[in-house]
C-alpha atoms as a PDB file:
ATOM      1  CA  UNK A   1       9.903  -3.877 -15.487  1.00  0.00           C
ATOM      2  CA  UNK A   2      11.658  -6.398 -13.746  1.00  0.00           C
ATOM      3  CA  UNK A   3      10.104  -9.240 -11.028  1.00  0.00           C
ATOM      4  CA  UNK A   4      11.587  -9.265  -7.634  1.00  0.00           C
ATOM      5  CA  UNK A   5      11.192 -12.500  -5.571  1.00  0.00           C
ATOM      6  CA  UNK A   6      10.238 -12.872  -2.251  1.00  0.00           C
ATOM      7  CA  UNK A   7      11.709 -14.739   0.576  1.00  0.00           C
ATOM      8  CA  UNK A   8      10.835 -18.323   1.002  1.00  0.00           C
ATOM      9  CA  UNK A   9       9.216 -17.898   4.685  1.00  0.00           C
ATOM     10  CA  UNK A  10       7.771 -15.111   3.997  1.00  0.00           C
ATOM     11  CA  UNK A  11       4.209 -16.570   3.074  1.00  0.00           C
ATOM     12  CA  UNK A  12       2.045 -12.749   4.874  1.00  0.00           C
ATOM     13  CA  UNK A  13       4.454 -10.689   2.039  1.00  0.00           C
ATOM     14  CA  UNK A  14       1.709 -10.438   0.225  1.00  0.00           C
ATOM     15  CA  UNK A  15      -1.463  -9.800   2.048  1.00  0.00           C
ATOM     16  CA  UNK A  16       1.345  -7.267   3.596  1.00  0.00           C
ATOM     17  CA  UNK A  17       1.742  -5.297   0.415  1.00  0.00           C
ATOM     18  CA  UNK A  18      -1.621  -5.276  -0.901  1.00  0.00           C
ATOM     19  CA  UNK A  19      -2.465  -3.575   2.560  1.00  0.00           C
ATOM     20  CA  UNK A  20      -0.431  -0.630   1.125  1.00  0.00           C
ATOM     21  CA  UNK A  21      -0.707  -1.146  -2.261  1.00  0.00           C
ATOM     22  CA  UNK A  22      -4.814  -0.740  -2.266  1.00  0.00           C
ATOM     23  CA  UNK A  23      -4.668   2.922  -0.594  1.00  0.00           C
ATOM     24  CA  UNK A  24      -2.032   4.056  -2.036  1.00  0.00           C
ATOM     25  CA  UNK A  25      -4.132   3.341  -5.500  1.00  0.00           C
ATOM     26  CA  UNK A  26      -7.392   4.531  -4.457  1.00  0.00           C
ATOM     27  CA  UNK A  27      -6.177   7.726  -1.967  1.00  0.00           C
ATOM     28  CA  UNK A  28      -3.326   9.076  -4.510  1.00  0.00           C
ATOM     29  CA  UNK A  29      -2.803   7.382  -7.862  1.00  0.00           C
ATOM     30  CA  UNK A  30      -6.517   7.725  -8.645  1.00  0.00           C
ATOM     31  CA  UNK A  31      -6.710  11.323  -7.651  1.00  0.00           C
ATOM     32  CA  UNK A  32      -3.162  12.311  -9.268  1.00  0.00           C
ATOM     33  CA  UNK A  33      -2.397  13.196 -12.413  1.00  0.00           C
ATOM     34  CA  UNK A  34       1.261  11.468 -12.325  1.00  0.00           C
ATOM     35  CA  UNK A  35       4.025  13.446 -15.195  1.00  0.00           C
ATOM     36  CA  UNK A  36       6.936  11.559 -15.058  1.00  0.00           C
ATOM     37  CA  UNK A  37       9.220   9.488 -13.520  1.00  0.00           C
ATOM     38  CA  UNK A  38       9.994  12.025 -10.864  1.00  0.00           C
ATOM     39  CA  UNK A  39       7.118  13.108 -10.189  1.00  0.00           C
ATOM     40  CA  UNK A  40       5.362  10.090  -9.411  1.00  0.00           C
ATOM     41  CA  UNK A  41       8.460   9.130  -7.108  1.00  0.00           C
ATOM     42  CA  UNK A  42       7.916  12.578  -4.790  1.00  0.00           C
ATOM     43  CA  UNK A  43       4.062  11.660  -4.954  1.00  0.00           C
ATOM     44  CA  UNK A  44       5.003   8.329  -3.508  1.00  0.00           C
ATOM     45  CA  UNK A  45       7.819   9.636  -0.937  1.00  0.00           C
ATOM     46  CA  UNK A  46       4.887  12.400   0.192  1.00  0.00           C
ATOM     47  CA  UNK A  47       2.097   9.521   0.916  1.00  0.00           C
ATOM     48  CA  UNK A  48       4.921   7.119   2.407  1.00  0.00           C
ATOM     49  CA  UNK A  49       5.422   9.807   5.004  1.00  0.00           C
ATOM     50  CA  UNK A  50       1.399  10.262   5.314  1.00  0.00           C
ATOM     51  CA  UNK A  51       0.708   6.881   5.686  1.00  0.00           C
ATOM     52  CA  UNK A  52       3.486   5.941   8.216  1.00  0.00           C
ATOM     53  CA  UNK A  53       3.258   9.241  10.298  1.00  0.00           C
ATOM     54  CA  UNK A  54      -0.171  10.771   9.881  1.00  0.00           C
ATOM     55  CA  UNK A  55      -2.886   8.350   8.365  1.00  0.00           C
ATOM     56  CA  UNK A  56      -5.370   6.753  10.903  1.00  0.00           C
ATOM     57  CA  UNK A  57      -5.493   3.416  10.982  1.00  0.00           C
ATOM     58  CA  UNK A  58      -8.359   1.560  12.308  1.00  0.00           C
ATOM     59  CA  UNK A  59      -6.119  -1.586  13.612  1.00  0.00           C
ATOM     60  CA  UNK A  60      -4.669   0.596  15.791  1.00  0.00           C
ATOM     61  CA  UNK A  61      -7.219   2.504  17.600  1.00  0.00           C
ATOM     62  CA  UNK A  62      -7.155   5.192  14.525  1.00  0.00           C
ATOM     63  CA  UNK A  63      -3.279   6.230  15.357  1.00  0.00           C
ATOM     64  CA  UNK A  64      -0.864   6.261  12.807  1.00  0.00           C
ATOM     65  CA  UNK A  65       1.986   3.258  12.327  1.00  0.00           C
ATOM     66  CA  UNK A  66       5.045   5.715  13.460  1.00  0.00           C
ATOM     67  CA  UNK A  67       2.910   7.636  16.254  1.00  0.00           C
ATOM     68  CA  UNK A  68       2.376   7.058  19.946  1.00  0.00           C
ATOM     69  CA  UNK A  69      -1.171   6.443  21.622  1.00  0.00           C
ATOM     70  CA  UNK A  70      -2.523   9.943  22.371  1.00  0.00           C
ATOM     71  CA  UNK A  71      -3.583  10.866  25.931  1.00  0.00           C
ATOM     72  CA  UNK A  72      -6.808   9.882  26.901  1.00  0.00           C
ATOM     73  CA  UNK A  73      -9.382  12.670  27.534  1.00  0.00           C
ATOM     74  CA  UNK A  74     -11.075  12.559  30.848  1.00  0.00           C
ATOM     75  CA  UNK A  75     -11.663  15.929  31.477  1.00  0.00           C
ATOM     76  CA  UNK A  76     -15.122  17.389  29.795  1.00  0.00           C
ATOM     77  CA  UNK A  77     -13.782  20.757  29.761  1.00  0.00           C
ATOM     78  CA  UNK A  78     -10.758  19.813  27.701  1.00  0.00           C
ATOM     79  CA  UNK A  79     -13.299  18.310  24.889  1.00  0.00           C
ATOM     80  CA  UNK A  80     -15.011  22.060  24.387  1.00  0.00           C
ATOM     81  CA  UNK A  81     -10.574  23.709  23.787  1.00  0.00           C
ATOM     82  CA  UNK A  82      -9.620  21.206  21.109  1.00  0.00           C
ATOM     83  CA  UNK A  83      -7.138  22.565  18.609  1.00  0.00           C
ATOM     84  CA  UNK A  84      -8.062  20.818  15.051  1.00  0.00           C
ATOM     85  CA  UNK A  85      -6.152  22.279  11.900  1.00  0.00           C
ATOM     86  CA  UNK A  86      -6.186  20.169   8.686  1.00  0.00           C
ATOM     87  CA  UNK A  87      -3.093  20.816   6.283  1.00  0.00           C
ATOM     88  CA  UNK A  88      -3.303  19.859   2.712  1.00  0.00           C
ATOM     89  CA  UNK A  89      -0.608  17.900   1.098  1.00  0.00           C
ATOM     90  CA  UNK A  90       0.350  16.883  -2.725  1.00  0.00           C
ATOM     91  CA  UNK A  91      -1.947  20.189  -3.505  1.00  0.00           C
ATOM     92  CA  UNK A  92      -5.026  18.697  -1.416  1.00  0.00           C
ATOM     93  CA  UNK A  93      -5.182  14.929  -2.279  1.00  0.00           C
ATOM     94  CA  UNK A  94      -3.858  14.255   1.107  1.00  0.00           C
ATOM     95  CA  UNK A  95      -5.332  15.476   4.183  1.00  0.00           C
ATOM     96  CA  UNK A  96      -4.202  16.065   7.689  1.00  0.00           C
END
């Protein structure tokens, strides 16, 4: 293990990390039976991708970081022809 040091005006690092750092514990590394090295490096790479790309965040109107704002609906009719499909990821800890 080895301690990496953070910048000296960087005094939000880490309330930064620990807003990652808490989900990825309690969302995956709870869940996960982790076998090795490797494996717990594609378990992170898959929830990096979920968590930038797909994961709802509430700061931001439940969009993901990487995503743009979705179209508003106005129409009523458009509410009732909703396509929803879930996808499982990391053999169903993640969901989509």
């Amino acid at each position: 293990m080895e301690a990496v040091q953070t910048g000296v005006r960087m005094p939000r690092i880490n309330a930064l990390i620990e807003r990652w750092v808490r989900p990825c514990r309690t969302e995956l590394l709870d869940r996960a039976l982790i076998w090795n090295q490797a494996h717990l490096l594609h378990a992170l790479r898959e929830y990096e991708q979920f968590y930038d790309q797909r994961r709802p965040h509430r700061t931001l109107a439940s969009v993901a970081p990487l995503s743009p704002l979705p179209e508003p609906i106005t129409e009523p009719d458009r509410l009732t022809h909703l396509a929803v499909h879930r996808r499982d990821r990391l053999g169903g800890i993640l969901h989509e």
